[in-house]
N, C-alpha and C. Protein backbone atom coordinates (compact mmCIF):
# COMPACT_ATOMS: atom_id res chain seq x y z
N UNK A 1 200.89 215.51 192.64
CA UNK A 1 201.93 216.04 193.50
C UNK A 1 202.41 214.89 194.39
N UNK A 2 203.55 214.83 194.70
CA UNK A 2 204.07 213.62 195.32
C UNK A 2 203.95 213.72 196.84
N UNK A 3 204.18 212.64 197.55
CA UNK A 3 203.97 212.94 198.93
C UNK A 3 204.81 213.78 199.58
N UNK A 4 206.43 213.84 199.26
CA UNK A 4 207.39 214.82 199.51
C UNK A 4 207.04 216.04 199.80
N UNK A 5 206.73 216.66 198.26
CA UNK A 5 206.15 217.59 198.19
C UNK A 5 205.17 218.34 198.72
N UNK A 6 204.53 217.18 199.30
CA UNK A 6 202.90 217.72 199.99
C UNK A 6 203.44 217.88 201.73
N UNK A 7 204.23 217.12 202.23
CA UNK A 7 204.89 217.15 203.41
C UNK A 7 205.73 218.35 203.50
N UNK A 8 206.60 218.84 202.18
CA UNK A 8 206.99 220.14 202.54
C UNK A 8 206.15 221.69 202.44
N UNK A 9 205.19 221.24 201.72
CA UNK A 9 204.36 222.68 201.52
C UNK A 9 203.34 222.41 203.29
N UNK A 10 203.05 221.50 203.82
CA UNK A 10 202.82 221.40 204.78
C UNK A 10 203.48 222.00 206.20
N UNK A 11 204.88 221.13 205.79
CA UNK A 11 205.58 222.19 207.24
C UNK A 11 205.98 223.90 206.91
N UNK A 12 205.47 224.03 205.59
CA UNK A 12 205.96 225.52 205.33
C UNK A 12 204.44 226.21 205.78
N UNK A 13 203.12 225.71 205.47
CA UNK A 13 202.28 226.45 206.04
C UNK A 13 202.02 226.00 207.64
N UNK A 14 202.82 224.86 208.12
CA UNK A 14 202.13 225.36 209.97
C UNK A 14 204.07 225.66 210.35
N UNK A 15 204.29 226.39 209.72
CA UNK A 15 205.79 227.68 209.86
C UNK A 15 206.77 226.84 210.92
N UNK A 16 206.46 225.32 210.23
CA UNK A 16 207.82 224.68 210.91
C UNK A 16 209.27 224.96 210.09
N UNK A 17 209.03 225.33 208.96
CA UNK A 17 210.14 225.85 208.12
C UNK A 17 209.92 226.95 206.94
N UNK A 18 211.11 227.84 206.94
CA UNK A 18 210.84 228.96 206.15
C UNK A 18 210.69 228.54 204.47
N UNK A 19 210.62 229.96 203.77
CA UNK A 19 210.25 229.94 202.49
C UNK A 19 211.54 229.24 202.16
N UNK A 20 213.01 229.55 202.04
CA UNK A 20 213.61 229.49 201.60
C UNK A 20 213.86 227.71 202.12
N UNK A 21 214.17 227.25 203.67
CA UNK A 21 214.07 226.26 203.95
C UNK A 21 213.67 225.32 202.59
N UNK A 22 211.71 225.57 202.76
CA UNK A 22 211.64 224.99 201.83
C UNK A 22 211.48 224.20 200.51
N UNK A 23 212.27 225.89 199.97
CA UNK A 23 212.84 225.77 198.19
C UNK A 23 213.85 225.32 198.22
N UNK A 24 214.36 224.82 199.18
CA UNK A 24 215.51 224.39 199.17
C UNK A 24 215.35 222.39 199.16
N UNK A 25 214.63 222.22 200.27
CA UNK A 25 214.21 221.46 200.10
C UNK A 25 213.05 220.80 198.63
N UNK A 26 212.47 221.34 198.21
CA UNK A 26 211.99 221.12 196.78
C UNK A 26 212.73 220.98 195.76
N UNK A 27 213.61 222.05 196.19
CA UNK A 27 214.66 221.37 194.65
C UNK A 27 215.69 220.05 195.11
N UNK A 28 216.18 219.96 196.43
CA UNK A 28 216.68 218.95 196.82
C UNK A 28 216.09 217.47 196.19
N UNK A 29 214.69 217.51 196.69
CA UNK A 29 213.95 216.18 196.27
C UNK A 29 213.29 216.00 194.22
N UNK A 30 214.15 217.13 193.68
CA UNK A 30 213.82 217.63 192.32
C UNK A 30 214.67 216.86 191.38
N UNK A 31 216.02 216.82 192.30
CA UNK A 31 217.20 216.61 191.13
C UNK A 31 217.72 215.08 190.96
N UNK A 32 217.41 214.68 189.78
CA UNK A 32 217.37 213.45 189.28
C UNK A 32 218.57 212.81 190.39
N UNK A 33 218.17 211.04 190.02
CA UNK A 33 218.91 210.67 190.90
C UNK A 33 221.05 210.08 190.24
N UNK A 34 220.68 210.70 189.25
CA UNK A 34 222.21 210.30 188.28
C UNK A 34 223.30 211.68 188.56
N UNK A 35 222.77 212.61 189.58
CA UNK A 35 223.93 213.29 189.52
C UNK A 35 223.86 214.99 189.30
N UNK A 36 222.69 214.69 187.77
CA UNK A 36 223.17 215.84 186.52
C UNK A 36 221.88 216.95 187.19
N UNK A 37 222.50 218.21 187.34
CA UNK A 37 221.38 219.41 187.85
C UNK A 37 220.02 218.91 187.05
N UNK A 38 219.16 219.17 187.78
CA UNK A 38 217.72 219.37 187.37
C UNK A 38 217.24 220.59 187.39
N UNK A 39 218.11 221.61 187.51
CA UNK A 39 217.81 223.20 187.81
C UNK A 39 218.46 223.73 186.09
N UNK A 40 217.90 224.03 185.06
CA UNK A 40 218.32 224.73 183.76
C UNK A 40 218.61 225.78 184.18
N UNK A 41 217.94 226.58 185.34
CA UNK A 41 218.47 228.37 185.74
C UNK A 41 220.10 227.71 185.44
N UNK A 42 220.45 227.30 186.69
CA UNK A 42 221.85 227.01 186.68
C UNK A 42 222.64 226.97 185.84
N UNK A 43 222.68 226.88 184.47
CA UNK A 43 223.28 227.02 183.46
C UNK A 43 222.91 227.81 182.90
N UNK A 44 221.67 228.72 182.66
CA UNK A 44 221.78 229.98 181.69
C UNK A 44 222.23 231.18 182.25
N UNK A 45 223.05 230.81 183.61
CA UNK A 45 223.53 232.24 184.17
C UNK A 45 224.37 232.64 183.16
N UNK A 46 224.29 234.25 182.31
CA UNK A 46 224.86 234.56 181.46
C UNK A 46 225.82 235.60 182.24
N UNK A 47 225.46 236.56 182.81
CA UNK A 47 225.76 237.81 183.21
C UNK A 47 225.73 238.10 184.91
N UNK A 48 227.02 238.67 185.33
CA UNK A 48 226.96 239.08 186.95
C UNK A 48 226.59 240.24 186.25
N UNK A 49 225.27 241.11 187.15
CA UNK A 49 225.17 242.50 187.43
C UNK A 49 225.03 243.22 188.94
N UNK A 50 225.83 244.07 188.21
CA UNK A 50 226.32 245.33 189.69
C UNK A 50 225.56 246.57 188.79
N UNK A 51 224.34 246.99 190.21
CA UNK A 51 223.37 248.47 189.77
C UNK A 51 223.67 249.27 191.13
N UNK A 52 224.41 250.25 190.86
CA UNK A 52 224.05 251.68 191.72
C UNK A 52 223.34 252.83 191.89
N UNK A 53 222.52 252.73 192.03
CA UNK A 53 221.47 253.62 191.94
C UNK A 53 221.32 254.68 192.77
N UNK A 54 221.09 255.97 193.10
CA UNK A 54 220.70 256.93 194.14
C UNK A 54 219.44 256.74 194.42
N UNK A 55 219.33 256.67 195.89
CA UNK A 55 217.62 256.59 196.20
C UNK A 55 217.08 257.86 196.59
N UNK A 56 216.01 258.04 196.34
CA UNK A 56 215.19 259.24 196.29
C UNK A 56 215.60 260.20 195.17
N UNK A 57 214.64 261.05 195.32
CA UNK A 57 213.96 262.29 193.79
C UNK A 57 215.05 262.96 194.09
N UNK A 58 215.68 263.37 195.11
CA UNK A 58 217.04 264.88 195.49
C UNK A 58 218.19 264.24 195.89
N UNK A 59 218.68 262.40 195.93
CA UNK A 59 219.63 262.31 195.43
C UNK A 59 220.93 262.83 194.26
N UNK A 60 221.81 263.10 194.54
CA UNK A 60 222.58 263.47 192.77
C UNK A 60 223.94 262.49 192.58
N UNK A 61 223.88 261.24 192.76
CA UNK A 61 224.62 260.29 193.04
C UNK A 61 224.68 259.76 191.62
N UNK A 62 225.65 259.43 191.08
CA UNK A 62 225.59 258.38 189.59
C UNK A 62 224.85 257.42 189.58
N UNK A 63 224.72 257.16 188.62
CA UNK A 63 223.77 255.18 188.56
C UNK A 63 225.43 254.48 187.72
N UNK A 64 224.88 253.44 188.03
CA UNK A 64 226.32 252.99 187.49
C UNK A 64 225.61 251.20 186.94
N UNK A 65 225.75 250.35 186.07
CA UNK A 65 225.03 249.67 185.87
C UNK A 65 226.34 248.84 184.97
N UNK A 66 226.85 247.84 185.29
CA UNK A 66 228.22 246.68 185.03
C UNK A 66 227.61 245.39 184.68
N UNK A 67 227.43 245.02 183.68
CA UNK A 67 226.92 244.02 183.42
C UNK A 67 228.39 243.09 183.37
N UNK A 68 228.86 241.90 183.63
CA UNK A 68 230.53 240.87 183.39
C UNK A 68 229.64 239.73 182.90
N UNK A 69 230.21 239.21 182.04
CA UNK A 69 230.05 238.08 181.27
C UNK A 69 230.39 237.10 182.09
N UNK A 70 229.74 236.03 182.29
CA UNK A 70 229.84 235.04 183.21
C UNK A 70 231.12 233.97 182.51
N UNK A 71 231.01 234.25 181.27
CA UNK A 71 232.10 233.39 180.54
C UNK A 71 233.85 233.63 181.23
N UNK A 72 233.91 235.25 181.28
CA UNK A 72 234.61 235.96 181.48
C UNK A 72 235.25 235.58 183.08
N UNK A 73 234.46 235.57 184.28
CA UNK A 73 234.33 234.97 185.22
C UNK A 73 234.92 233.56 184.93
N UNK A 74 234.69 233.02 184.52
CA UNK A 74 234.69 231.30 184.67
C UNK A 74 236.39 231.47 183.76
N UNK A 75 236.67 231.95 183.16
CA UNK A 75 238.20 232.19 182.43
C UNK A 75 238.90 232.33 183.30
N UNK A 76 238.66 233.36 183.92
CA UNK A 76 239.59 233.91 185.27
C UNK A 76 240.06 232.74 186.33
N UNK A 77 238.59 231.85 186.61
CA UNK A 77 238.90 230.95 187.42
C UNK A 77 240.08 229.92 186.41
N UNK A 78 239.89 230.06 185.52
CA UNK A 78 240.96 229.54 184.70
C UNK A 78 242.54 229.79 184.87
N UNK A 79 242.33 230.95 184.71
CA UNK A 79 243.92 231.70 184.93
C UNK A 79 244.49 231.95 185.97
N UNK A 80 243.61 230.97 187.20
CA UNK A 80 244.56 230.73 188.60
C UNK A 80 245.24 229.35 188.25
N UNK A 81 245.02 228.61 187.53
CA UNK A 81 245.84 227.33 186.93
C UNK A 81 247.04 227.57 186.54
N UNK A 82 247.01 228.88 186.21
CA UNK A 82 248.54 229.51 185.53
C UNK A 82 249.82 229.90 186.62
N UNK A 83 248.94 230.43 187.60
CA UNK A 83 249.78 230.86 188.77
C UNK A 83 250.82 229.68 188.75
N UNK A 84 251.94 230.02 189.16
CA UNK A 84 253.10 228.83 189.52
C UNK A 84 252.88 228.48 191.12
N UNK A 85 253.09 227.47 191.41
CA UNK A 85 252.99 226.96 192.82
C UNK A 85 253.44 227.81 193.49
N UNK A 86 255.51 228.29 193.12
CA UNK A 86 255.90 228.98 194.16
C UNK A 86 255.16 230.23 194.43
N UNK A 87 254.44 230.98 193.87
CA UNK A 87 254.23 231.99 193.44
C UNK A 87 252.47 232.16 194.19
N UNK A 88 252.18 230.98 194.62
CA UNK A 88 250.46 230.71 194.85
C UNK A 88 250.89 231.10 196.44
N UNK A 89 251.75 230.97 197.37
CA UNK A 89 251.78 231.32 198.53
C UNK A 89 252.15 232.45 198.74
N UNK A 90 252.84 233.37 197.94
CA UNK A 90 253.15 234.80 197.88
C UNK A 90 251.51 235.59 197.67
N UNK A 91 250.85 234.94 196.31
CA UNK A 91 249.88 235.65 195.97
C UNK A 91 249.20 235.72 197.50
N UNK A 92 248.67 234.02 197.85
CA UNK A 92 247.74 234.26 198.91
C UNK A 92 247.91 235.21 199.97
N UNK A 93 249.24 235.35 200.60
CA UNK A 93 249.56 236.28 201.51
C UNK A 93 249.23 237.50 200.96
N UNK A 94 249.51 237.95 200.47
CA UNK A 94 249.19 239.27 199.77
C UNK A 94 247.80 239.66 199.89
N UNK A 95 247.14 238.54 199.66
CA UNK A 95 245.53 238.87 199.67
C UNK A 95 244.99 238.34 201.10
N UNK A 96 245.64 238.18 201.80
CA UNK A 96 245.26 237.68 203.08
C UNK A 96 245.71 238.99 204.32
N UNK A 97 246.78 240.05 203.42
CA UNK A 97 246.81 240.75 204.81
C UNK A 97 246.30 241.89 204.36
N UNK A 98 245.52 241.69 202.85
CA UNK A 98 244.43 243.24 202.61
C UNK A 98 243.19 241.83 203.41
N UNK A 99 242.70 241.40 203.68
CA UNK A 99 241.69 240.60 204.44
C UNK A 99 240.97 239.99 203.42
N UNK A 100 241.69 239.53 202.73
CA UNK A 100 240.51 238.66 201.66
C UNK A 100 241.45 236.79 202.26
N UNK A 101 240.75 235.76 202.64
CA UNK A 101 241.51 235.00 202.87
C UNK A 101 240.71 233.79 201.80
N UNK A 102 241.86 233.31 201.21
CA UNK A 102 241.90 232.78 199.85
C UNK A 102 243.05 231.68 199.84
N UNK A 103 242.65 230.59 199.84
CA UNK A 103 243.24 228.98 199.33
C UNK A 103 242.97 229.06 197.99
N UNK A 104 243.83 228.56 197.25
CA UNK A 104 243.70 228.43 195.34
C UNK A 104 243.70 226.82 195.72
N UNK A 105 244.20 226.02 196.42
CA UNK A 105 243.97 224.52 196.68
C UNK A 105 242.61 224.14 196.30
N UNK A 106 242.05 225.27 197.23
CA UNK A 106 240.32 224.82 197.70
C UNK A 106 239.46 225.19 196.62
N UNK A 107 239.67 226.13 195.91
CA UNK A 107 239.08 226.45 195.04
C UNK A 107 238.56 225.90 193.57
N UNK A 108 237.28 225.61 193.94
CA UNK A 108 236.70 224.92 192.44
C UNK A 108 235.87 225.78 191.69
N UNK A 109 235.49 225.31 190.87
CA UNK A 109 234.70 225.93 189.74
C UNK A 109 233.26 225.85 190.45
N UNK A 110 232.66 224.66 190.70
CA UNK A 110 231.64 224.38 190.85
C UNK A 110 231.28 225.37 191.74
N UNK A 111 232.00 225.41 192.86
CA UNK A 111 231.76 226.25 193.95
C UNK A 111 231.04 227.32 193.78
N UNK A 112 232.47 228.30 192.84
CA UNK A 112 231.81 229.49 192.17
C UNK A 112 230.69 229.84 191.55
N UNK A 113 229.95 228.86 190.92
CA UNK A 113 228.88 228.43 189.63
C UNK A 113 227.42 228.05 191.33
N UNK A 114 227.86 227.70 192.77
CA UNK A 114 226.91 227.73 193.53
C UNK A 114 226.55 228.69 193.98
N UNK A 115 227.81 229.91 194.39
CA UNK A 115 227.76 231.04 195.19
C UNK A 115 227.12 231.64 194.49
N UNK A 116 227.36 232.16 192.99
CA UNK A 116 226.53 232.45 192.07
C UNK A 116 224.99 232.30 191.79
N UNK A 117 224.75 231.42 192.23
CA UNK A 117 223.13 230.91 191.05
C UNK A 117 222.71 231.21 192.97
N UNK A 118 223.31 231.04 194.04
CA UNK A 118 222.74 230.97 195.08
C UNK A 118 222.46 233.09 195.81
N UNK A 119 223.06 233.82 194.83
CA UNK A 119 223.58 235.16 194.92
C UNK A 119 221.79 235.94 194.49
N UNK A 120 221.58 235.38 194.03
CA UNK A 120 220.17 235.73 193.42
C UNK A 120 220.28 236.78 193.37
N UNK A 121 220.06 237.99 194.44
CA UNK A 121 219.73 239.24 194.39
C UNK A 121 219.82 239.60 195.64
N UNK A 122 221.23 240.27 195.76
CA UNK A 122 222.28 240.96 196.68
C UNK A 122 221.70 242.55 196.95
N UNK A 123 220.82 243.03 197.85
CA UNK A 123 221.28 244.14 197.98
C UNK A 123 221.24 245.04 199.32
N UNK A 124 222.09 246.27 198.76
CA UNK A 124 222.83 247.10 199.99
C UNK A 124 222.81 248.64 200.13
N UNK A 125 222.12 249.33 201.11
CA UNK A 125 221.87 250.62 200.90
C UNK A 125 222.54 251.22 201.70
N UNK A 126 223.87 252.28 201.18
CA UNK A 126 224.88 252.89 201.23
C UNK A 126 223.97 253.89 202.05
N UNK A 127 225.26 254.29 203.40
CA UNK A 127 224.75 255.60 204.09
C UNK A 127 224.80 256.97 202.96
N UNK A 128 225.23 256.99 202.11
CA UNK A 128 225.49 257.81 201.24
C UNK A 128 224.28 258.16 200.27
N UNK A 129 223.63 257.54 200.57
CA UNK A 129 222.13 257.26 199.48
C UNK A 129 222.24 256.82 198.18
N UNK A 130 222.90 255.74 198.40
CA UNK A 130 223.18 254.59 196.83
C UNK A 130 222.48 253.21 197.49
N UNK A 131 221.80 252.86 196.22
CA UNK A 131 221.09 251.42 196.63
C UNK A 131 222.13 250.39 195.68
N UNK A 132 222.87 249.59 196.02
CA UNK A 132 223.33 248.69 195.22
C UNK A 132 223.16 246.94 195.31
N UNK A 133 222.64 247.03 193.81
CA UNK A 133 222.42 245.44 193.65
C UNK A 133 223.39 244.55 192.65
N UNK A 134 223.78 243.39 193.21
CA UNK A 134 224.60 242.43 192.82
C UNK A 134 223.74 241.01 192.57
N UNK A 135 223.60 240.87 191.28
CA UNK A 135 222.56 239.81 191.03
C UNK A 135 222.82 239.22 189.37
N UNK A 136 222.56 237.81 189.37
CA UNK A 136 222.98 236.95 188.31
C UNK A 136 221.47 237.01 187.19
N UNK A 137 221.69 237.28 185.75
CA UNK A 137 220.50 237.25 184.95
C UNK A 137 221.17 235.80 183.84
């Protein structure tokens, strides 16, 4: 085990830094020094899934279970290339005064492919008694 390594499992057991801290840090000091991910998860993300579930036995709520092709995703980010310029400041407004605020400038791929692999396992329990999870397999 390298000294890095032994220095971070160190400040993680006298709770100078959290779990996540640092896995974060571990993979930081992981990834080769040429650039190219050292993380394989990162590329076999195949599938976004969205699960709705009802919690508890006397729930009567649907389950609902959406698996999207990650390929499918990554196209889309494609088909903002198509948008016409004039047409990219109309869109944004549009989606800026339902409250989604969105630059197509700023927007990369990579980004998406971080928010993603960094999304792990999203979840949210509806006053309604639905548990829903948003998570990359």
């Amino acid at each position: 085990m390298s000294n890095e390594k032994k220095r971070i499992l160190e400040m993680l057991s006298q709770n100078k830094i959290n779990v996540d801290e640092a896995e974060r840090l571990l993979a930081a000091i992981e990834e080769p020094s040429d650039g190219t991910n050292a993380n394989p998860e990162k590329k076999m993300l195949k599938y976004l899934r969205v699960l709705v579930e009802p919690i508890g036995p006397d729930s009567k709520g649907d389950r609902v279970n959406v698996r999207i092709p990650m390929n499918l995703i990554r196209a889309g980010l494609k088909w903002i290339s198509l948008i016409p310029k004039e047409a990219r400041g109309k869109v944004e407004s549009a989606l800026n005064d339902k409250g989604i605020d969105m630059d197509f400038k700023k927007l990369r791929p990579e980004d998406f492919e971080e928010i993603l692999f960094n999304l792990n396992d999203l979840q949210v329990e509806v006053d309604g008694g639905e548990k829903v999870r948003v998570f990359c397999e």
